[in-house]
C-alpha atoms as a PDB file:
ATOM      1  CA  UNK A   1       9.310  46.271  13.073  1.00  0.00           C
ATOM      2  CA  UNK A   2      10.732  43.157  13.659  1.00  0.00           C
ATOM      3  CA  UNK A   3       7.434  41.480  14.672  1.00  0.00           C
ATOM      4  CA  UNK A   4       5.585  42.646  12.001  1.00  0.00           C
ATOM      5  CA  UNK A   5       7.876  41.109   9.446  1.00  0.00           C
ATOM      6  CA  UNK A   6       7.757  37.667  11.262  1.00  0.00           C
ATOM      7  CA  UNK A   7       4.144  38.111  11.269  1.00  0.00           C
ATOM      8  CA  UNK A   8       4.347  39.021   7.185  1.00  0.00           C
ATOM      9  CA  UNK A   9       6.607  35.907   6.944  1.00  0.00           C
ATOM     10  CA  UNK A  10       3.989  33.645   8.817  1.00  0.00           C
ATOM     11  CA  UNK A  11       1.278  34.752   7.131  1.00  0.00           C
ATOM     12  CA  UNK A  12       2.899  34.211   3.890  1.00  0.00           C
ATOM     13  CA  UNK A  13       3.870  30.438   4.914  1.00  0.00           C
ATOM     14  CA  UNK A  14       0.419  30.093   5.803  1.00  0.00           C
ATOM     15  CA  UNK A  15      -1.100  31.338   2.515  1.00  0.00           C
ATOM     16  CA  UNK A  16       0.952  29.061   0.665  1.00  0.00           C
ATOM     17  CA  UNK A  17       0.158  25.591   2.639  1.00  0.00           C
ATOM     18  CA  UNK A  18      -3.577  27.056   2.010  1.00  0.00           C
ATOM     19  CA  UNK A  19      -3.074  27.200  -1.600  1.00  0.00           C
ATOM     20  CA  UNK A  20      -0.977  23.372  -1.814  1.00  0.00           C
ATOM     21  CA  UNK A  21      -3.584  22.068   0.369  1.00  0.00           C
ATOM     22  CA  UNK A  22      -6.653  23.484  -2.046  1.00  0.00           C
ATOM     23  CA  UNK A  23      -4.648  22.050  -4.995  1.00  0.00           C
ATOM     24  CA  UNK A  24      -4.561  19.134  -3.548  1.00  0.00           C
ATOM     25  CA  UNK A  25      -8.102  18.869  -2.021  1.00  0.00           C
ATOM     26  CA  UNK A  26      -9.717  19.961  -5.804  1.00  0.00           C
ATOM     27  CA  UNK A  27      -8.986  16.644  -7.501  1.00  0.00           C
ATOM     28  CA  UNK A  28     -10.592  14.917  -4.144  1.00  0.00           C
ATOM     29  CA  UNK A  29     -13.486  17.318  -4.188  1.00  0.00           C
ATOM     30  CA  UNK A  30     -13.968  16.513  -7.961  1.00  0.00           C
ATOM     31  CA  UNK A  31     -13.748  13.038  -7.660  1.00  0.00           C
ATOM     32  CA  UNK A  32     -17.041  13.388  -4.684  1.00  0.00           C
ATOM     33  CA  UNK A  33     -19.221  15.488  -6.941  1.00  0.00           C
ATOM     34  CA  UNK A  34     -18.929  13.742  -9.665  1.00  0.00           C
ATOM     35  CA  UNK A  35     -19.701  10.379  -8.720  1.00  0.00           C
ATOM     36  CA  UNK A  36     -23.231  11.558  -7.813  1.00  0.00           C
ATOM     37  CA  UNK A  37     -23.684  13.896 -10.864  1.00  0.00           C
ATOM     38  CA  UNK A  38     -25.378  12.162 -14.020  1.00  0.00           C
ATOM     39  CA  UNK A  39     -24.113  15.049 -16.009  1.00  0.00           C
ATOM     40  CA  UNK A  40     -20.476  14.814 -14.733  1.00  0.00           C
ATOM     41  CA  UNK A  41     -17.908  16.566 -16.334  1.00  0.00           C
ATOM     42  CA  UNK A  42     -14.500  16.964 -16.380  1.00  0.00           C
ATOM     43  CA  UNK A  43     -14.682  20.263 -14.615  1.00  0.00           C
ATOM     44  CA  UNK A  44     -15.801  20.783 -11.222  1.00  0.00           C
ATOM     45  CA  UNK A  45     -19.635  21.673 -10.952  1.00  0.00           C
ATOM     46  CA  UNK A  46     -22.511  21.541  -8.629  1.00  0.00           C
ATOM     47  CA  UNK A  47     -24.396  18.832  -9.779  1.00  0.00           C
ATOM     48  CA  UNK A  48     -28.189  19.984 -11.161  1.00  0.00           C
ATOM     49  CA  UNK A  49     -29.503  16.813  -9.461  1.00  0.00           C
ATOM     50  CA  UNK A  50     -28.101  14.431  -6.411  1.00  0.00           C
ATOM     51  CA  UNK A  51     -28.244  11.141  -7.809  1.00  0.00           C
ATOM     52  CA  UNK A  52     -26.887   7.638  -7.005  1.00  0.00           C
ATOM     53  CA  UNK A  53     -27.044   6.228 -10.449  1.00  0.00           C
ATOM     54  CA  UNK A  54     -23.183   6.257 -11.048  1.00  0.00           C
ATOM     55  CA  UNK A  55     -22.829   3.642  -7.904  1.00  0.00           C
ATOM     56  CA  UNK A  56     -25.718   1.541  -9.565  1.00  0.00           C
ATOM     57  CA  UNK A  57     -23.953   1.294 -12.390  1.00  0.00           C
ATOM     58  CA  UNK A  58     -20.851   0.264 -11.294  1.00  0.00           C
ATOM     59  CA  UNK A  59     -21.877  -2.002  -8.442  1.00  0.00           C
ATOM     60  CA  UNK A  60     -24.609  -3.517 -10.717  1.00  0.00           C
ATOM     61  CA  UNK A  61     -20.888  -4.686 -13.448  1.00  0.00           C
ATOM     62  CA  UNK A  62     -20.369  -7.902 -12.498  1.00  0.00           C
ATOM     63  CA  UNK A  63     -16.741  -8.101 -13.858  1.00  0.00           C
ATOM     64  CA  UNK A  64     -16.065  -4.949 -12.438  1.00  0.00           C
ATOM     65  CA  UNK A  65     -17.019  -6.648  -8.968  1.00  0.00           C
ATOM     66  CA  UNK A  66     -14.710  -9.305 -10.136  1.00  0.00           C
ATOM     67  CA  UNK A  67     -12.038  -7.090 -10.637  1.00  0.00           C
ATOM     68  CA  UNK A  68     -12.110  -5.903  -7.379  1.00  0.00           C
ATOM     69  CA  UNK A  69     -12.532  -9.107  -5.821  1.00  0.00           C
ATOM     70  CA  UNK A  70      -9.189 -10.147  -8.017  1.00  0.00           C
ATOM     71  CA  UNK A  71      -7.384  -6.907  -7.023  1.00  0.00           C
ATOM     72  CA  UNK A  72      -8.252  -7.493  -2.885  1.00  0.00           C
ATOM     73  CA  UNK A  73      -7.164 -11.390  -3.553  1.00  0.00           C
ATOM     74  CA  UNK A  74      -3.709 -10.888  -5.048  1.00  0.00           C
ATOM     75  CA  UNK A  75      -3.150  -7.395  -2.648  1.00  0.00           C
ATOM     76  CA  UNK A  76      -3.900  -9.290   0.476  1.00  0.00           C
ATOM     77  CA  UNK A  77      -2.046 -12.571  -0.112  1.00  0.00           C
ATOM     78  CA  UNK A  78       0.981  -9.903  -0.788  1.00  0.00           C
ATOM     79  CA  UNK A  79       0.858  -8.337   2.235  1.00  0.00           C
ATOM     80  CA  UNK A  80       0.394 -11.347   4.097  1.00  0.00           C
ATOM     81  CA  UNK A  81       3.334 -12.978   2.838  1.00  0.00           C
ATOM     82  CA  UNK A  82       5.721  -9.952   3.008  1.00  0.00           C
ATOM     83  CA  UNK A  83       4.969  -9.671   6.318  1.00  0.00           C
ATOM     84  CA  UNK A  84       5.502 -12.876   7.452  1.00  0.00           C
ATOM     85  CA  UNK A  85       9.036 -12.940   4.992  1.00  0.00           C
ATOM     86  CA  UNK A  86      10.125  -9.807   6.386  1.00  0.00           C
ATOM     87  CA  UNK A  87       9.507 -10.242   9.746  1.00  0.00           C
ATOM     88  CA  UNK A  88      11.810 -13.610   9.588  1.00  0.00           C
ATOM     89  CA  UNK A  89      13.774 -11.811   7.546  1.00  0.00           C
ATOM     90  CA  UNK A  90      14.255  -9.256   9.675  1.00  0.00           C
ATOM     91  CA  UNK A  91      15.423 -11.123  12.904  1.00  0.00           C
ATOM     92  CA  UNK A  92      18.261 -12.297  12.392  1.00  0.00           C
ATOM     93  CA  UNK A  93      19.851  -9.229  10.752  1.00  0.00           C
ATOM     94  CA  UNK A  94      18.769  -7.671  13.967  1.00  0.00           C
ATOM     95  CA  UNK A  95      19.542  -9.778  16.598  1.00  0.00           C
ATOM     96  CA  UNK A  96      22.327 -11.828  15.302  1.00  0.00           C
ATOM     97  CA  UNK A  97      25.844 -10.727  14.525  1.00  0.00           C
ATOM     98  CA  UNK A  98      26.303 -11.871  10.783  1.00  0.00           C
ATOM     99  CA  UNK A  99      29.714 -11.773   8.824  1.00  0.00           C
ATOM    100  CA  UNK A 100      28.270 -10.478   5.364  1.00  0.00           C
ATOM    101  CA  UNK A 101      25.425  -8.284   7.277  1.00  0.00           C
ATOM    102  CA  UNK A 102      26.421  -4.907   6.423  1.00  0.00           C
ATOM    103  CA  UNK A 103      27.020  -5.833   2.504  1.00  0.00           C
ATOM    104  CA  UNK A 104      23.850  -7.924   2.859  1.00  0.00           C
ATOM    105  CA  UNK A 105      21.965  -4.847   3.440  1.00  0.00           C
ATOM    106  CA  UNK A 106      23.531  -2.541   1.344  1.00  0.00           C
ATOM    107  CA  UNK A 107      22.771  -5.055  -1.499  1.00  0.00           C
ATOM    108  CA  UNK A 108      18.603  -5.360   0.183  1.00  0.00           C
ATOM    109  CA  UNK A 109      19.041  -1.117  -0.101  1.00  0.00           C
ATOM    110  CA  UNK A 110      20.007  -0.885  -3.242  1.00  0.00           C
ATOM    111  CA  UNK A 111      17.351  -3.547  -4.520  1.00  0.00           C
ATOM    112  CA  UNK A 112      14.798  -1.033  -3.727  1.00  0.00           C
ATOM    113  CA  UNK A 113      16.109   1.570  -6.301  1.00  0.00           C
ATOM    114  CA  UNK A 114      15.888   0.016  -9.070  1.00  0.00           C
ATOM    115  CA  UNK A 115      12.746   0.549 -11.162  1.00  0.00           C
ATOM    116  CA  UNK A 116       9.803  -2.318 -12.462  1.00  0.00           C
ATOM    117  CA  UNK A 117      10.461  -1.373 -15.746  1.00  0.00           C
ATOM    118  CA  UNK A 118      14.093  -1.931 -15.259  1.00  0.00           C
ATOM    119  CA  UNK A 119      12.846  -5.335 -14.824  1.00  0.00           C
ATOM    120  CA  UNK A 120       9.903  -6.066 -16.200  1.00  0.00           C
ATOM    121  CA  UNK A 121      11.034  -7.337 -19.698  1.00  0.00           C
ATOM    122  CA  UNK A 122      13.369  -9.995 -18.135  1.00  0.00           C
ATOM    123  CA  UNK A 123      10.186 -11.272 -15.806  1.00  0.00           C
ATOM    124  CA  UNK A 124       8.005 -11.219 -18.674  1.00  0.00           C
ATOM    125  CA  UNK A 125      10.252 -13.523 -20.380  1.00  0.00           C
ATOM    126  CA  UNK A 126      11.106 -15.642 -17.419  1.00  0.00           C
ATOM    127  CA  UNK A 127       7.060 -15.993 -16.711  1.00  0.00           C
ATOM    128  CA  UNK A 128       6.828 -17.168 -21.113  1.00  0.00           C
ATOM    129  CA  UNK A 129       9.233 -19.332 -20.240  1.00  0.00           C
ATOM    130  CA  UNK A 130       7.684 -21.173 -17.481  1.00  0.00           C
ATOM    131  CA  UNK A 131       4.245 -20.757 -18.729  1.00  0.00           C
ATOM    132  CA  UNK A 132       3.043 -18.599 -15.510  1.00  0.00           C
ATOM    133  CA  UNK A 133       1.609 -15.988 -18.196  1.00  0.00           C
ATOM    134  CA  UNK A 134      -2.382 -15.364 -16.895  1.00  0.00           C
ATOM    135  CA  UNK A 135      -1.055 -16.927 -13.872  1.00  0.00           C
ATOM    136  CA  UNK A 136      -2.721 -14.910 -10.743  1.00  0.00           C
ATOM    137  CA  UNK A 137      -0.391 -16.935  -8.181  1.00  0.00           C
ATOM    138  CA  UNK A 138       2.661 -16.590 -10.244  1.00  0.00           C
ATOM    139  CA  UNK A 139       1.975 -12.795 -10.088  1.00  0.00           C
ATOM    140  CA  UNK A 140       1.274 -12.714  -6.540  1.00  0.00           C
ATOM    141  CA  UNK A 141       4.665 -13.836  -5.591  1.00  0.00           C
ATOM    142  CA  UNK A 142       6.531 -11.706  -7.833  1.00  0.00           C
ATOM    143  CA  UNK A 143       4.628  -8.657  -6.423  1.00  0.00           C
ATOM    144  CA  UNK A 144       5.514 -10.280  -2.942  1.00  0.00           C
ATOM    145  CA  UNK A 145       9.565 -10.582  -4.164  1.00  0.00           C
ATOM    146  CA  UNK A 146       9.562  -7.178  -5.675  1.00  0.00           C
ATOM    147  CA  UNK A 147       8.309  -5.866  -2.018  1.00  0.00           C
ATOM    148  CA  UNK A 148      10.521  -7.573   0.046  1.00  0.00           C
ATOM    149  CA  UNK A 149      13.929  -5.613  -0.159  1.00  0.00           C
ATOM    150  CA  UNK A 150      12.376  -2.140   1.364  1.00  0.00           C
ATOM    151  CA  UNK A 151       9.747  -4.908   3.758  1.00  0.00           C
ATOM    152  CA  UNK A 152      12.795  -5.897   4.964  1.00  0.00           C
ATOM    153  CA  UNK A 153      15.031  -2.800   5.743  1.00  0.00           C
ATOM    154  CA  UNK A 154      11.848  -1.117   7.501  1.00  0.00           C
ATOM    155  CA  UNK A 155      11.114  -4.356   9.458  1.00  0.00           C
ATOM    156  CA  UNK A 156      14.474  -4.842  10.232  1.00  0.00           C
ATOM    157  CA  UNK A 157      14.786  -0.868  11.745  1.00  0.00           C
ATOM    158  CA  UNK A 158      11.437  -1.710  13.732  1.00  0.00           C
ATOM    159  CA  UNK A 159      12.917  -4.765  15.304  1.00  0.00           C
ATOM    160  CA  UNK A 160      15.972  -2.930  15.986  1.00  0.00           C
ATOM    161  CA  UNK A 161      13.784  -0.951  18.424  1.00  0.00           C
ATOM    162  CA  UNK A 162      12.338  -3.572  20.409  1.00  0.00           C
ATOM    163  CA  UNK A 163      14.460  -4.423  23.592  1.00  0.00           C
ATOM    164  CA  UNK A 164      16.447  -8.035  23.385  1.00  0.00           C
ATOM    165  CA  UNK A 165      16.192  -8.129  26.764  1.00  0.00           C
ATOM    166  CA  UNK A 166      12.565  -9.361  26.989  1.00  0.00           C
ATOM    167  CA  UNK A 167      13.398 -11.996  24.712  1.00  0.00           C
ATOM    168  CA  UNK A 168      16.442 -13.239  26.631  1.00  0.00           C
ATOM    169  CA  UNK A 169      13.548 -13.063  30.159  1.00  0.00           C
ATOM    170  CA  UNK A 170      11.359 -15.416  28.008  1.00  0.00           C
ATOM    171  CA  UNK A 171      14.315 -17.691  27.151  1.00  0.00           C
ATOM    172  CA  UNK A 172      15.129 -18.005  30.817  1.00  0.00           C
ATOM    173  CA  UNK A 173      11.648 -19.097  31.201  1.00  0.00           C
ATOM    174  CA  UNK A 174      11.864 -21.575  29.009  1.00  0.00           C
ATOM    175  CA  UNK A 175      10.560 -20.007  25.354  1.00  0.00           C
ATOM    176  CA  UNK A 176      11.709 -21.562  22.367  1.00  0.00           C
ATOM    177  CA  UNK A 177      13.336 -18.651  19.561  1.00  0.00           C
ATOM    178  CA  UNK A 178      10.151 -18.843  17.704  1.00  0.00           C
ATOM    179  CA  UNK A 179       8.121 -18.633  20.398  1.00  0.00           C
ATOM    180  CA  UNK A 180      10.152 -15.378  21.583  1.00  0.00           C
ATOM    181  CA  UNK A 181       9.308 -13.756  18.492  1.00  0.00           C
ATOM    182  CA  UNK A 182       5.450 -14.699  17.871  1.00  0.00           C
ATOM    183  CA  UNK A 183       4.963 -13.611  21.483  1.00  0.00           C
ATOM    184  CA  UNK A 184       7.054 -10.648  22.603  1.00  0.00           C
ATOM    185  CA  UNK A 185       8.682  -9.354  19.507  1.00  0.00           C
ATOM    186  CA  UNK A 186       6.023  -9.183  17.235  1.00  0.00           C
ATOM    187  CA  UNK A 187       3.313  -7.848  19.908  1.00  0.00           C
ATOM    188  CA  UNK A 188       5.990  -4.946  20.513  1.00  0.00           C
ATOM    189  CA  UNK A 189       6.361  -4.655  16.403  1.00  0.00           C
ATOM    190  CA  UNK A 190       2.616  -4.220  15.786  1.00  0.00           C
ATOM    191  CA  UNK A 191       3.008  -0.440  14.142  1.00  0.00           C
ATOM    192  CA  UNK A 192       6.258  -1.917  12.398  1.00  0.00           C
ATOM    193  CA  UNK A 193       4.041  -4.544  11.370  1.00  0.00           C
ATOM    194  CA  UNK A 194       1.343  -2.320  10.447  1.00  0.00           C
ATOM    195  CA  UNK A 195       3.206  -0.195   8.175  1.00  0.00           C
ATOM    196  CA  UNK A 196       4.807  -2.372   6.089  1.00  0.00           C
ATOM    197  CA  UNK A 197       0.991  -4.133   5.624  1.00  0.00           C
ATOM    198  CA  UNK A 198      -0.531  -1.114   4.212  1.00  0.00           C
ATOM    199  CA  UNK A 199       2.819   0.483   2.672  1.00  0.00           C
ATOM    200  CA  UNK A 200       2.981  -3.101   0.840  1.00  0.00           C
ATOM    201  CA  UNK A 201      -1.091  -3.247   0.073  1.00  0.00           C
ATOM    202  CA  UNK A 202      -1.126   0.524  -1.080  1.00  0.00           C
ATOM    203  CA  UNK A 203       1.676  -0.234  -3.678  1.00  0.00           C
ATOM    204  CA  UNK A 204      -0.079  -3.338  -4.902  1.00  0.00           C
ATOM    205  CA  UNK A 205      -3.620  -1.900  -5.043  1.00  0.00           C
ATOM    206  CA  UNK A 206      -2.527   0.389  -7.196  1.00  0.00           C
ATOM    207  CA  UNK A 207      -0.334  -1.236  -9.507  1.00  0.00           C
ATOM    208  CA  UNK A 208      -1.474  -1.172 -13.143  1.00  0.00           C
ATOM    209  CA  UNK A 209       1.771  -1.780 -14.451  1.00  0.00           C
ATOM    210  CA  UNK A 210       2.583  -5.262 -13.555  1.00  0.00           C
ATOM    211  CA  UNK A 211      -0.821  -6.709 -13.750  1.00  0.00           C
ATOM    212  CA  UNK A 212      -1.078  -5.157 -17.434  1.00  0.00           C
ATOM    213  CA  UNK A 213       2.034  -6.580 -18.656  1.00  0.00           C
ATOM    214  CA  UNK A 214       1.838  -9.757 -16.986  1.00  0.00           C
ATOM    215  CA  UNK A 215      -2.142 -10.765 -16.933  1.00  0.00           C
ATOM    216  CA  UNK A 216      -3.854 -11.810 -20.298  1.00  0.00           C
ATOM    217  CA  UNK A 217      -7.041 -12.250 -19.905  1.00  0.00           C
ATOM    218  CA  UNK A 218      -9.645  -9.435 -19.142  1.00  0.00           C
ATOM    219  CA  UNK A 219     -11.560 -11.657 -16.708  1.00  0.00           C
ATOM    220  CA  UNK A 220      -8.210 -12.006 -14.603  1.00  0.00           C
ATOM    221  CA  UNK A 221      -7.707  -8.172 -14.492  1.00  0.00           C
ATOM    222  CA  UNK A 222      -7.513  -6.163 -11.045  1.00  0.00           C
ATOM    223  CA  UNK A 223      -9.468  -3.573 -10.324  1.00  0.00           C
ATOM    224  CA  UNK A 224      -6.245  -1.065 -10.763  1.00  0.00           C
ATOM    225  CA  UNK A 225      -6.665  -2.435 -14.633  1.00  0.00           C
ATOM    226  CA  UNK A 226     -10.270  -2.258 -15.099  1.00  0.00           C
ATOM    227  CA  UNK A 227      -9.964   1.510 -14.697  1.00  0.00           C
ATOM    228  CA  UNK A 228      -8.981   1.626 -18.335  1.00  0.00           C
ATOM    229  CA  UNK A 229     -12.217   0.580 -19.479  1.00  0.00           C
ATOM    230  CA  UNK A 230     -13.609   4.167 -18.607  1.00  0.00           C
ATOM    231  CA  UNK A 231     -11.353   5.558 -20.950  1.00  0.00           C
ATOM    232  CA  UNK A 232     -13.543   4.885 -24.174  1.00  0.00           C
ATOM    233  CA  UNK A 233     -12.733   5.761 -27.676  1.00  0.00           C
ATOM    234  CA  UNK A 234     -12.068   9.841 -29.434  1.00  0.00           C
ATOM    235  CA  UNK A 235     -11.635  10.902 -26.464  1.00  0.00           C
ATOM    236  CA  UNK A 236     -14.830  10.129 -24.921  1.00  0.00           C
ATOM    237  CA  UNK A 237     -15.499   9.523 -21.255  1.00  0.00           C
ATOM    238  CA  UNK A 238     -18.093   8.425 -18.993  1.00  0.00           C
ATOM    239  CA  UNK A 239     -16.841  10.538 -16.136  1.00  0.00           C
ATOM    240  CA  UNK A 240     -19.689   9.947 -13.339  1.00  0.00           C
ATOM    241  CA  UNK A 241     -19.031   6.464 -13.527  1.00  0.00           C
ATOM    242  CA  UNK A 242     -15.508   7.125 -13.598  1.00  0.00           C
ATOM    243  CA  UNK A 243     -15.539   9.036 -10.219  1.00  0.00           C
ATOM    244  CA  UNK A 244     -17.957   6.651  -8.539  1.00  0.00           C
ATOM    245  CA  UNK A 245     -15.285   4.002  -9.552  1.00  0.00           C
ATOM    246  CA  UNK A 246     -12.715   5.827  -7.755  1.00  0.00           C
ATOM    247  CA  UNK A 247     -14.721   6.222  -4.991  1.00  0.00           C
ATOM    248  CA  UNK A 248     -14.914   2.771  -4.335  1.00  0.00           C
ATOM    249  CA  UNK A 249     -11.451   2.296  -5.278  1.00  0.00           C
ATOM    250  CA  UNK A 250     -10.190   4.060  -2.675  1.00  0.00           C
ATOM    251  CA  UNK A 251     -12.214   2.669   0.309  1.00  0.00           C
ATOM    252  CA  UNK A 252     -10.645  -0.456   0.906  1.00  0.00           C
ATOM    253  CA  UNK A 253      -7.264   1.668   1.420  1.00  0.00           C
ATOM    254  CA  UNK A 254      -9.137   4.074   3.641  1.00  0.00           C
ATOM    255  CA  UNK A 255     -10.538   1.140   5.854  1.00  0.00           C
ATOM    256  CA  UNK A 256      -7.333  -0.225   6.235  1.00  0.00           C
ATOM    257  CA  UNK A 257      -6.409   2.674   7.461  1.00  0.00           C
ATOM    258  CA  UNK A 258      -8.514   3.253   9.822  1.00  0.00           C
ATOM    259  CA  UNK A 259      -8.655  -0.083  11.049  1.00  0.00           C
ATOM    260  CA  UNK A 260      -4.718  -0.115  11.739  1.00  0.00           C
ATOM    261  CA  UNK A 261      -5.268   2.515  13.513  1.00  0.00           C
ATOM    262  CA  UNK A 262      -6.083   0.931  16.642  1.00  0.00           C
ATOM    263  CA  UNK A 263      -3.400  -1.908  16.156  1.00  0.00           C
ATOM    264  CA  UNK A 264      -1.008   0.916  15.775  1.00  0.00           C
ATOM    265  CA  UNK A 265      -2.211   2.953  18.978  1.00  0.00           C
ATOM    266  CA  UNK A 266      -1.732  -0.259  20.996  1.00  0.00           C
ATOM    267  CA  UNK A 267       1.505  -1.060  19.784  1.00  0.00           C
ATOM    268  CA  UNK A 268       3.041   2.592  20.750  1.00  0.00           C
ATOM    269  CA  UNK A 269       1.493   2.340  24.030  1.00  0.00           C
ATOM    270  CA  UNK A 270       3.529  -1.035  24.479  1.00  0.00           C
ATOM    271  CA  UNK A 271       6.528   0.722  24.068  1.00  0.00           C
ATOM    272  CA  UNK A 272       7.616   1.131  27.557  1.00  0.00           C
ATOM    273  CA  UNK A 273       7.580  -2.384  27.977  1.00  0.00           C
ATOM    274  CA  UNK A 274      10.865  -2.316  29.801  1.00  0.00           C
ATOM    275  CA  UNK A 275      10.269   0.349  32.571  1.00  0.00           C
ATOM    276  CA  UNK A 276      10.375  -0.274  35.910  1.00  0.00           C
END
């Protein structure tokens, strides 16, 4: 009796992850179909014919090529600089015993709670102010300083991790501080490192918010922007091209993915670095 209601109860569990994982696989599934139906909808259907017009169309839009030239520019200088911040951030709240550390990182923690619309009216006046409006670089670095309090409290856990001992052997050999970090700590941080990358180009890829408030002119718009243009007039959208957008929209994620991957799977592996 008692097996048969822990087989009820699994069964159950298992019916229920089925049905969350079909709700969330519909939208996805949606999102495939349509982008090669011409008759796309906003319900899901087979498609009547299998046609690649809906990619035509939007890689054939030169500003929506521009757009996601734009969007890949100001994501990728972000996550290049956070990463390089935080990981100098980073060491010395790990390795180095600091009088204000503790309230220095309460005050990085609580940074990350508050919201960008908490903010954004002050930034929007600051940028008037010093005529960055329409500025793409001014944008990039706020994006980079709004990232950098939860860059920094992740880096700064995946540092804790690494072994100071191999830095103290390459100081006995003769390595300078800097050199200690480009060459044992950050090798040994490469998942760290990866995470923070594609947690800080995720959030930036798609931001519309920021980009919105802060960018003027269409032609400077990211592609997380240019997704509004879909959205026509009455109610009226084109929604093959709109899914064939999306498609695209969400490759450059997916490759990074992927491609971190294999960073990732050789960082773990140099995790027992201090064996032996």
């Amino acid at each position: 009796m008692v097996k048969r209601s822990e087989k009820l109860e699994t069964m159950i569990h298992y019916l229920l992850l089925a049905v969350l994982a079909l709700l969330f696989l519909l939208p996805l599934l949606w999102m495939l179909i349509a982008s090669i139906d011409p008759g796309a909808i906003q319900t899901l259907k087979l498609p009547e014919a299998v046609s690649f017009e809906n990619f035509a169309s939007i890689l054939s839009d030169q500003t929506i090529i521009r757009s996601f030239g734009i969007g890949l520019l100001l994501s990728g200088c972000q996550s290049i600089l956070v990463v390089v911040l935080c990981v100098l951030a980073a060491y010395p709240l790990s390795r180095y015993q600091l009088r204000y550390k503790k309230s220095f990182l309460m005050a990085v923690l609580f940074m990350t709670s508050l919201p960008m619309t908490a903010v954004i009216v002050p930034v929007y006046q600051l940028f008037i102010f010093l005529k960055f409006q329409d500025s793409l670089l001014a944008v990039t670095f706020f994006l980079t300083a709004s990232s950098l309090p939860y860059g920094i409290w992740m880096m700064k856990n995946f540092m804790d991790s690494v072994p100071i001992d191999l830095e103290e052997s390459a100081w006995v050999d003769g390595a300078s501080t800097w050199q200690g970090v480009r060459k044992v700590v950050a090798p040994l941080m490469v998942p760290g490192i990866c995470t923070v990358g594609i947690f800080t180009f995720t959030g930036s890829w798609g931001n519309f918010f920021v980009p919105y408030i802060l960018i003027q002119s269409p032609e400077k718009m990211p592609a997380s922007v240019s997704i509004f243009q879909f959205f026509g007039n009455f109610g009226m959208v084109n929604y093959g091209r709109l899914a064939a957008f999306s498609v695209l929209y969400t490759l450059p994620v997916v490759i990074l993915y992927a491609l971190s991957q294999t960073y990732m799977s050789k960082g773990f592996s140099m995790g027992g670095a201090t064996k032996g």
